[in-house]
N, C-alpha and C. Protein backbone atom coordinates (compact mmCIF):
# COMPACT_ATOMS: atom_id res chain seq x y z
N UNK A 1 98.44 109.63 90.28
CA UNK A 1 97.07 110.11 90.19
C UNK A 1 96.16 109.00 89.68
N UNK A 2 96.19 107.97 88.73
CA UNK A 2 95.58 107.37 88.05
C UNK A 2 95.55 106.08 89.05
N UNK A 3 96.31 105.86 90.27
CA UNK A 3 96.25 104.88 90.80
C UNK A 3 95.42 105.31 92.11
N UNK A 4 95.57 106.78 92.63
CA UNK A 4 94.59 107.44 93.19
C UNK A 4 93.31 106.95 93.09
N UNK A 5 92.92 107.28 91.58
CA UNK A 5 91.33 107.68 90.98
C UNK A 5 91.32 106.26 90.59
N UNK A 6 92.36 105.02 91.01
CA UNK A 6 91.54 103.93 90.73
C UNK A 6 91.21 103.29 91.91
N UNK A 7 91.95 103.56 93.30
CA UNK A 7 91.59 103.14 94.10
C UNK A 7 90.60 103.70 94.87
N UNK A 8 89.92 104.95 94.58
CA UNK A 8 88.51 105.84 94.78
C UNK A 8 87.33 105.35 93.89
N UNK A 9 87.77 104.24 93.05
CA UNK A 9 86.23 103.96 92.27
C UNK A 9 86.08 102.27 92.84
N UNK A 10 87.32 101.98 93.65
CA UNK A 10 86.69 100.26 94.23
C UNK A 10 85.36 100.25 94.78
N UNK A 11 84.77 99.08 94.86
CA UNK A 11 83.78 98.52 95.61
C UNK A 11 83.87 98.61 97.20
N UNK A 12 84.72 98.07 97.19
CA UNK A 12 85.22 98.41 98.98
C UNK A 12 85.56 99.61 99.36
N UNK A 13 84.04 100.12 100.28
CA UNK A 13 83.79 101.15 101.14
C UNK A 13 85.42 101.69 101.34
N UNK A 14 86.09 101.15 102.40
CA UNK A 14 86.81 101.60 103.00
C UNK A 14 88.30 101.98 102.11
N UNK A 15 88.73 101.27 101.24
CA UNK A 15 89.84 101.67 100.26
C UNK A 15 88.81 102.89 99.41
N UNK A 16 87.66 102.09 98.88
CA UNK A 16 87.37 103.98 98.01
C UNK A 16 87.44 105.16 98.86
N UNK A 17 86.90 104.78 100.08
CA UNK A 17 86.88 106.19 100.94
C UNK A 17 88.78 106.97 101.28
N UNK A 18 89.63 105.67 101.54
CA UNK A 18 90.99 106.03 101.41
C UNK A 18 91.36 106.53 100.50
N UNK A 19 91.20 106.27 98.71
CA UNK A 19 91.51 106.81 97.85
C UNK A 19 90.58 107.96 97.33
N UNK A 20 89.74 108.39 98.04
CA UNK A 20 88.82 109.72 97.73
C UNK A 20 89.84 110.85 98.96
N UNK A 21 90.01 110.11 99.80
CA UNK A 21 91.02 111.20 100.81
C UNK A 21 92.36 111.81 100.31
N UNK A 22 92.73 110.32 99.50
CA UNK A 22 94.06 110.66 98.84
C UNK A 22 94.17 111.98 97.68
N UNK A 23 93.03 111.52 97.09
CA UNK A 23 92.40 113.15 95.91
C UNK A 23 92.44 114.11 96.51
N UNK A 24 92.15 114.29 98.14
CA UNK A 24 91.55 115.32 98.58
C UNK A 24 92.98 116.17 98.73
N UNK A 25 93.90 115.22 99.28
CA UNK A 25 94.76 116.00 100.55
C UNK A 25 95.87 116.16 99.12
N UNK A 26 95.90 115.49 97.74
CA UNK A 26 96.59 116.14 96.42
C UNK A 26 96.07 117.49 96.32
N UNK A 27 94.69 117.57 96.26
CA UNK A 27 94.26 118.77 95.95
C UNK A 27 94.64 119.97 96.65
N UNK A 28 94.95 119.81 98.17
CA UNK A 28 95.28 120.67 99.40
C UNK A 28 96.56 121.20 98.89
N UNK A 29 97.55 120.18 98.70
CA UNK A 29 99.16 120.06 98.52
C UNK A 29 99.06 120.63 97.31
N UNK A 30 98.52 120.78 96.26
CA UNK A 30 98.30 122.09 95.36
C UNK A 30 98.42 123.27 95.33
N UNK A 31 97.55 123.65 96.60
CA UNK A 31 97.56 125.18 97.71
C UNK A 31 98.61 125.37 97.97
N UNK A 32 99.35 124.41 98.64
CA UNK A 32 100.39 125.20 99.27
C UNK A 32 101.16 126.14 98.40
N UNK A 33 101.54 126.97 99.21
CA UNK A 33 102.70 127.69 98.84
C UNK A 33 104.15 126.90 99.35
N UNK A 34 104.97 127.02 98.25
CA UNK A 34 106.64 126.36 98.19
C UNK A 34 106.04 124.98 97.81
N UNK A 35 105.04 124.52 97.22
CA UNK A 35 105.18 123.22 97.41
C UNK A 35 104.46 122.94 95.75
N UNK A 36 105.56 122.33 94.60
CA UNK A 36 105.27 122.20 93.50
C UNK A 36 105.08 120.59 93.33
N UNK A 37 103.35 120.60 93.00
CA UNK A 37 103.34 119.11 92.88
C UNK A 37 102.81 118.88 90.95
N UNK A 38 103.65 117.54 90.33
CA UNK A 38 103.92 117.65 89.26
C UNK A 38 103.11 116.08 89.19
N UNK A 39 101.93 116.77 88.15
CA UNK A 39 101.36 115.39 87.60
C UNK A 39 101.81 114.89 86.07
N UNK A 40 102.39 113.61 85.95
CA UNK A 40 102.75 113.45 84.69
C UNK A 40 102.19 112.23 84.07
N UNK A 41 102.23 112.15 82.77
CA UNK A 41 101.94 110.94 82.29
C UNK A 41 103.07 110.10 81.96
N UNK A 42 104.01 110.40 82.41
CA UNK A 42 105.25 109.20 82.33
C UNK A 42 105.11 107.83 82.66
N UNK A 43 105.11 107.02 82.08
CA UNK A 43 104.94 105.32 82.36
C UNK A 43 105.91 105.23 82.47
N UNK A 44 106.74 104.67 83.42
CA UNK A 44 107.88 104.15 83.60
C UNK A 44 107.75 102.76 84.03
N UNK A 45 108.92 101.71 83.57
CA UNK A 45 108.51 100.47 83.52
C UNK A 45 109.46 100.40 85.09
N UNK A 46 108.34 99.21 85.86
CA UNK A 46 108.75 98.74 87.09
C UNK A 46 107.73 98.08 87.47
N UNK A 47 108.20 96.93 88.48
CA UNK A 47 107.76 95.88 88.73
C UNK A 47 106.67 95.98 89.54
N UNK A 48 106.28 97.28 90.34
CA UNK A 48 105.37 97.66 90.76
C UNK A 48 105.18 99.12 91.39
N UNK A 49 103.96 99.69 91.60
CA UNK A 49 103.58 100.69 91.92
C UNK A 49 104.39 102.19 92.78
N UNK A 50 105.27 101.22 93.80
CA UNK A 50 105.79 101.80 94.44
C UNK A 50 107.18 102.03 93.84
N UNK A 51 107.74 101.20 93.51
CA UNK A 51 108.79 101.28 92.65
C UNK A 51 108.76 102.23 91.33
N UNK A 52 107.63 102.21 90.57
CA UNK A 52 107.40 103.38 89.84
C UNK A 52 107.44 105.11 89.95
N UNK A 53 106.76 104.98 91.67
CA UNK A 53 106.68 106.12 91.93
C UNK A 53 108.32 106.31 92.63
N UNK A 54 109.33 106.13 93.41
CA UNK A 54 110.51 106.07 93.79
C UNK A 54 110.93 106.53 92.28
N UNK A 55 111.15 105.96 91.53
CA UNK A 55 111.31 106.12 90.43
C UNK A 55 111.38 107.45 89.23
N UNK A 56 110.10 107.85 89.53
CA UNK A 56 109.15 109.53 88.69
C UNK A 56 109.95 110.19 89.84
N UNK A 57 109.69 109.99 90.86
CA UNK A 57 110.02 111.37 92.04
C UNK A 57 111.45 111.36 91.49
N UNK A 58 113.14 110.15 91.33
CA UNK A 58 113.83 110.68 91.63
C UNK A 58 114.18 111.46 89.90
N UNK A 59 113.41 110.57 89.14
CA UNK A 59 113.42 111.69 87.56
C UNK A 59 113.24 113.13 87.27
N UNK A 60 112.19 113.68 88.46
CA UNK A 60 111.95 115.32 88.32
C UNK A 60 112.85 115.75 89.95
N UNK A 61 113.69 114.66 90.19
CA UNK A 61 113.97 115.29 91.51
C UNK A 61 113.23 115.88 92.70
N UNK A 62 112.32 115.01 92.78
CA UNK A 62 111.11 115.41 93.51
C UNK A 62 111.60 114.30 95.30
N UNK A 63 110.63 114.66 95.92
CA UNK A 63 110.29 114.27 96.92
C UNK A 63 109.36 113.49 97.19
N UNK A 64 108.98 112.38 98.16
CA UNK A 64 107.87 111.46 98.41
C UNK A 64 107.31 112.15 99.81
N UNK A 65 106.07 112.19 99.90
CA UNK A 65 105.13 111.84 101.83
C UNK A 65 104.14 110.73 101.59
N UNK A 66 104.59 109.96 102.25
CA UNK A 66 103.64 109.05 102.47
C UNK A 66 103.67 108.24 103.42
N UNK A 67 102.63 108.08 103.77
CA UNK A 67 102.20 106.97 105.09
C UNK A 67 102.27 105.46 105.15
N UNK A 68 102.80 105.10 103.38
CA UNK A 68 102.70 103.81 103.58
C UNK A 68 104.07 103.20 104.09
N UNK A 69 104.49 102.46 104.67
CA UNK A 69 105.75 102.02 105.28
C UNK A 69 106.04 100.91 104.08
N UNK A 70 106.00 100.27 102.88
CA UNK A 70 107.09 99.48 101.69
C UNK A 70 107.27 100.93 101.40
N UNK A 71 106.71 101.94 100.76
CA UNK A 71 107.14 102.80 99.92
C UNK A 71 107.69 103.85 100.36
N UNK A 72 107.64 103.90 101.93
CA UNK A 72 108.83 104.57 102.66
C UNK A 72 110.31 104.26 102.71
N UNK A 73 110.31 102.38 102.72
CA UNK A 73 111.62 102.11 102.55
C UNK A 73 111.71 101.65 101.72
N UNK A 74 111.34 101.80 100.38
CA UNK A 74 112.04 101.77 99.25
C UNK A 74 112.47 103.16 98.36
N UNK A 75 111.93 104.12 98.97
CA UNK A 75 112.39 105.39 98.92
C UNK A 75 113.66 105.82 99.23
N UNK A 76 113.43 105.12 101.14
CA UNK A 76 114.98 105.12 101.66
C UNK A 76 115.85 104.74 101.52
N UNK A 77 115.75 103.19 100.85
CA UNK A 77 116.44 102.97 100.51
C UNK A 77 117.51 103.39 98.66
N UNK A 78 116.35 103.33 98.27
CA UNK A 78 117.08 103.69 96.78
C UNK A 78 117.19 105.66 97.10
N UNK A 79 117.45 105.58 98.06
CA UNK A 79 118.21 107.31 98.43
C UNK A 79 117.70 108.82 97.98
N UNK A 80 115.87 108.41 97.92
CA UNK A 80 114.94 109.45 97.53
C UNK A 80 114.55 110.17 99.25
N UNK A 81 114.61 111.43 98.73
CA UNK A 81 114.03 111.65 100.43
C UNK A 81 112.68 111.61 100.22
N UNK A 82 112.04 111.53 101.41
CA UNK A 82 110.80 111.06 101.94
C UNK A 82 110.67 111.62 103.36
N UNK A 83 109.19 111.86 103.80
CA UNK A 83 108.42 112.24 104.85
C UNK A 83 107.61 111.15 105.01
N UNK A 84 108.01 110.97 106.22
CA UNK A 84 106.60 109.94 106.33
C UNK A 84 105.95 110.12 107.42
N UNK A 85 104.48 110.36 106.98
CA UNK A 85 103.55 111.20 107.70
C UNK A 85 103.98 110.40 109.12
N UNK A 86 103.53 109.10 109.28
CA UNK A 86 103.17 108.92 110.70
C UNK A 86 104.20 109.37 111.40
N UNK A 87 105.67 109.36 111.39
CA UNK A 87 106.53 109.93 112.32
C UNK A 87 106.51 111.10 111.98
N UNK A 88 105.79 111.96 111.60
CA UNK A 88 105.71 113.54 111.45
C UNK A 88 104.61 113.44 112.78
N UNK A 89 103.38 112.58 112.61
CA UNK A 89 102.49 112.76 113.26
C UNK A 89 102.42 112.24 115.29
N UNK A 90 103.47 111.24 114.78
CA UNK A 90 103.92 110.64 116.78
C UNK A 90 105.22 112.29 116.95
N UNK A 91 105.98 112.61 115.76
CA UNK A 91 106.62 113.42 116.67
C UNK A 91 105.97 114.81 117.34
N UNK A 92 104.38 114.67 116.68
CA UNK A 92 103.67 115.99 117.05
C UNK A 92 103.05 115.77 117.80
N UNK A 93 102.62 114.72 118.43
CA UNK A 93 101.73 114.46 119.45
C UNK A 93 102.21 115.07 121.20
N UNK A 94 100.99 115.21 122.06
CA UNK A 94 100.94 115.61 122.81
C UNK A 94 101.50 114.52 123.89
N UNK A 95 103.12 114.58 124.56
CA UNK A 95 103.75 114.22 125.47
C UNK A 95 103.68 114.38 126.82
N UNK A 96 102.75 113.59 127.18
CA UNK A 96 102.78 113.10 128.82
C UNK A 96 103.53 112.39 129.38
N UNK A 97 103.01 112.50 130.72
CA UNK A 97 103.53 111.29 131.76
C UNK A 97 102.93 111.05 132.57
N UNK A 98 103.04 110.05 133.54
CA UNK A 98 102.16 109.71 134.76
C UNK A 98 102.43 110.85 135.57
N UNK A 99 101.17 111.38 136.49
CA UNK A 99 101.35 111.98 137.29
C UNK A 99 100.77 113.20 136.81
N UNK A 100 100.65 113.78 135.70
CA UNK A 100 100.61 115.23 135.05
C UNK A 100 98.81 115.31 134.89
N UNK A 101 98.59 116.50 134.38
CA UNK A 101 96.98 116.62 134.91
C UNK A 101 96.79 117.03 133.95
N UNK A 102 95.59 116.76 132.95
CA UNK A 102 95.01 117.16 131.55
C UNK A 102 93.67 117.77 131.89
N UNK A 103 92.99 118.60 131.19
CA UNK A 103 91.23 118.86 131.08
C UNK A 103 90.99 118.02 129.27
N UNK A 104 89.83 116.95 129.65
CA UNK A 104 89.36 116.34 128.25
C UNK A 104 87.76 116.13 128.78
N UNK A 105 87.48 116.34 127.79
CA UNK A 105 85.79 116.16 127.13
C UNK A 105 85.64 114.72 127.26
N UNK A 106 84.67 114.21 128.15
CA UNK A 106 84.49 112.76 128.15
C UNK A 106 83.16 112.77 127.13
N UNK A 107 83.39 111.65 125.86
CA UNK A 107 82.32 111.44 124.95
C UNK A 107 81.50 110.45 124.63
N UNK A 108 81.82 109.59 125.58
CA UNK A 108 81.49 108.42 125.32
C UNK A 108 81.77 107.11 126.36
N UNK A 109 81.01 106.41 127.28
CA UNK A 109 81.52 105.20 128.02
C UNK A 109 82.69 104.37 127.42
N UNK A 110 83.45 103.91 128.03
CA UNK A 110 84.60 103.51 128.14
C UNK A 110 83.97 101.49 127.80
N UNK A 111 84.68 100.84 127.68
CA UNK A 111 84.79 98.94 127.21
C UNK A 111 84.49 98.93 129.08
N UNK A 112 84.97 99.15 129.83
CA UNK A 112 85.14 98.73 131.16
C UNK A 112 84.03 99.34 131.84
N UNK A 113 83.50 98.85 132.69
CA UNK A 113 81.99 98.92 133.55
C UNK A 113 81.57 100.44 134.41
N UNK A 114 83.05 101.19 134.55
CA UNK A 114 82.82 102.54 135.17
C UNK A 114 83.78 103.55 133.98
N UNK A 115 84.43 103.04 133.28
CA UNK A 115 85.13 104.18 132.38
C UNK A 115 84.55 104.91 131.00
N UNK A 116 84.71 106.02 130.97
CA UNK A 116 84.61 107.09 130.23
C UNK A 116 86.02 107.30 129.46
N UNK A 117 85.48 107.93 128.08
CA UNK A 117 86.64 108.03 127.08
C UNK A 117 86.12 109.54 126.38
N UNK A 118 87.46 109.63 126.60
CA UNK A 118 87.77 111.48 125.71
C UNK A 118 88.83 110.73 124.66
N UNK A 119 89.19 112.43 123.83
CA UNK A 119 90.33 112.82 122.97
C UNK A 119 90.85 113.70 123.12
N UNK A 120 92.29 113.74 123.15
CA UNK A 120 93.23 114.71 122.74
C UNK A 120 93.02 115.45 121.67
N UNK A 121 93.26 116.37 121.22
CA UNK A 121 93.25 116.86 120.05
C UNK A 121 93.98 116.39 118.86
N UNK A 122 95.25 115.52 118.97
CA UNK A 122 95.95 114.40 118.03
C UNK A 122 94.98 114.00 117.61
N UNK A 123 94.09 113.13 118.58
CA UNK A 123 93.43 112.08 118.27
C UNK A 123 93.92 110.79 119.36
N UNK A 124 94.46 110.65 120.17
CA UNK A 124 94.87 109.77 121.53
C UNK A 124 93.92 109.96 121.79
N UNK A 125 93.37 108.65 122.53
CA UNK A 125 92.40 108.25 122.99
C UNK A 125 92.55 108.27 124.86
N UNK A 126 91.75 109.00 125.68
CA UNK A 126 92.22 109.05 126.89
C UNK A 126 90.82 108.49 127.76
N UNK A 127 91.32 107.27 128.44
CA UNK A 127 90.14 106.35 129.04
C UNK A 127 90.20 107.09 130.73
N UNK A 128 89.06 107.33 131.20
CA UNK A 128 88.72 107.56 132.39
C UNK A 128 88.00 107.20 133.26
N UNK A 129 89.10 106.69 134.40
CA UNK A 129 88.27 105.90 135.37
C UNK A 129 87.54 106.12 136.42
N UNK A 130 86.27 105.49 136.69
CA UNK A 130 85.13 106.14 137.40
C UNK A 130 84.10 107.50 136.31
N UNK A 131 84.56 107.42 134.94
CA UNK A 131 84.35 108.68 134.22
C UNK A 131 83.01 108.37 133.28
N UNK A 132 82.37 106.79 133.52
CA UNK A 132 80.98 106.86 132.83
C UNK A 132 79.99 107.29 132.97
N UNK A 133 79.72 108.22 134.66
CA UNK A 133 78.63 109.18 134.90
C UNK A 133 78.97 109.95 134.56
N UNK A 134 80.19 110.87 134.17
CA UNK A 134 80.37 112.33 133.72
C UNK A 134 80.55 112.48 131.63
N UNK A 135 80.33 111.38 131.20
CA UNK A 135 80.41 111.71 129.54
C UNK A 135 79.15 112.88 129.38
N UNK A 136 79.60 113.56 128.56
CA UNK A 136 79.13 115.05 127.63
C UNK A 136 79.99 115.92 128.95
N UNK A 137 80.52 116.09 129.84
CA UNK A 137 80.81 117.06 130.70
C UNK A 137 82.86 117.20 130.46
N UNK A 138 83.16 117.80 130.61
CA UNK A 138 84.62 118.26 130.54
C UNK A 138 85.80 118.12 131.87
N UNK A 139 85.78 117.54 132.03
CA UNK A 139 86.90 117.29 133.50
C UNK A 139 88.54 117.01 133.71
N UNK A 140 88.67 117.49 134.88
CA UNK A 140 90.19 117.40 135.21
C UNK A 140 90.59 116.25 135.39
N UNK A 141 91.57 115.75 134.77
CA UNK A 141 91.70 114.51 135.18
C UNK A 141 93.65 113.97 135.58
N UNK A 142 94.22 113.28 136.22
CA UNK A 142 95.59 112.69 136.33
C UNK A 142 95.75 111.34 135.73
N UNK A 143 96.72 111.67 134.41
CA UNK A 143 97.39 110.33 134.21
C UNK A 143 98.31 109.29 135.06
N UNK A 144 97.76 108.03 134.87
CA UNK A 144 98.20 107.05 136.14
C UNK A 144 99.03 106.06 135.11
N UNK A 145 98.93 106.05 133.93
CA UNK A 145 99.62 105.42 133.03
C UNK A 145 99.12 105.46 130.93
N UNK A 146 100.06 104.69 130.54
CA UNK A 146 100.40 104.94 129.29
C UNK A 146 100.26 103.99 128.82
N UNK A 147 99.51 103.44 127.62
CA UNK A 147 99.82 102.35 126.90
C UNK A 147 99.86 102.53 125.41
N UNK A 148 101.19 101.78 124.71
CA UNK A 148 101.31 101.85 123.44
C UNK A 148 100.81 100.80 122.89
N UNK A 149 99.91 101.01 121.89
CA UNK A 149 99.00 99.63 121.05
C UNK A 149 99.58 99.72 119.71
N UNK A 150 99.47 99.20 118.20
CA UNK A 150 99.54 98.87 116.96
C UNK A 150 98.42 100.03 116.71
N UNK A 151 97.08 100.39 117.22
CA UNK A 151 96.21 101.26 116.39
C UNK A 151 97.01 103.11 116.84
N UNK A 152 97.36 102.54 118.30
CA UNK A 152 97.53 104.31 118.77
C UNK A 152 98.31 103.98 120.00
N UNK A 153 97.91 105.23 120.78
CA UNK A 153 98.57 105.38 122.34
C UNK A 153 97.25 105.38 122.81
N UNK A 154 97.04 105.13 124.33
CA UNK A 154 96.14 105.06 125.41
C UNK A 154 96.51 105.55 126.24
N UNK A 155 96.04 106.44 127.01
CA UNK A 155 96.47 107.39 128.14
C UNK A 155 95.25 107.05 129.29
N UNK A 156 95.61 106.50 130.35
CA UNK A 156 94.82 105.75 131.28
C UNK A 156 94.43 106.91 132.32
N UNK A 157 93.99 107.30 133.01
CA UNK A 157 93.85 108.43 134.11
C UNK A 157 92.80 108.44 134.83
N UNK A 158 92.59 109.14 135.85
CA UNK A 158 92.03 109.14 137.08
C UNK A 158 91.05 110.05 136.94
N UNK A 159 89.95 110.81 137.84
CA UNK A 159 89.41 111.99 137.96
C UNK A 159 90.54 112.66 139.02
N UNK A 160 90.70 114.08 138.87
CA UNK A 160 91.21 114.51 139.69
C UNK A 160 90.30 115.00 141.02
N UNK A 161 91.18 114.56 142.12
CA UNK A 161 90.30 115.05 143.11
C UNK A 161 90.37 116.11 143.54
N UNK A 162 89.25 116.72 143.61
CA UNK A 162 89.50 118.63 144.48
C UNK A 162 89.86 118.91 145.63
């Protein structure tokens, strides 16, 4: 918590805004039902942050989720279980293939001179070609291919023809 509420008072926009999310989605995980989350003031000595927390979790016998990948595998490794969001979140995503036919909301022109770009409801980004006269309108469209990037997936597709 205290590393939370320190990384929500940085200068830098984008880590405070990360560590104001992090408050948020503690606060959520509160709500739940079955799900006991335990704030303590235990200092435990370790060489760093992540190691501390591996550490508290396996003292109350607790569990880790987190998105960061060191403190996923140092979890895994020192034999704490752990969730880690992003493969919670690729194994929930919406599975295509070439050939298959989606309806998406085009919102916006596409980087390329005739394409239009929607979203999935994940959050995949789906580029459409010939699709920069139809943004604000909703259309059928066929995937013609797939691309996996470092930020996400890209789902390339066609207009469908009637």
């Amino acid at each position: 918590l205290f590393e939370l509420k320190r990384i929500a008072d940085v200068p830098d926009t984008l880590k405070r805004a990360r560590g104001r999310q992090g408050l948020e989605v503690l606060n959520n995980l509160k709500k739940v039902k079955g799900i006991k989350v335990i704030l303590t003031n235990d200092d435990i000595p370790a060489p760093d942050i992540d190691e501390k927390l591996v550490r508290i979790a396996k003292m109350y016998k607790g569990k880790l989720i987190t998105c960061d990948f060191n403190l996923n595998r140092k979890a895994t490794i020192g034999d704490l279980p752990v969730l880690n969001v992003n493969e919670l979140v690729n194994a929930l995503k919406t599975r295509v293939l070439p050939g298959e036919e989606l309806t998406v909301k085009i919102v916006q022109p596409g980087k390329e001179k005739e394409q239009g770009v929607g979203y999935l409801l994940d959050g995949t980004m789906i580029v459409v070609e010939n699709g920069r006269e139809r943004v604000g309108e909703t259309v059928e469209v066929v995937v013609s291919r797939i691309f996996q990037t470092a930020a996400g997936r890209m789902i390339f597709t066609k207009l469908k023809e009637n």
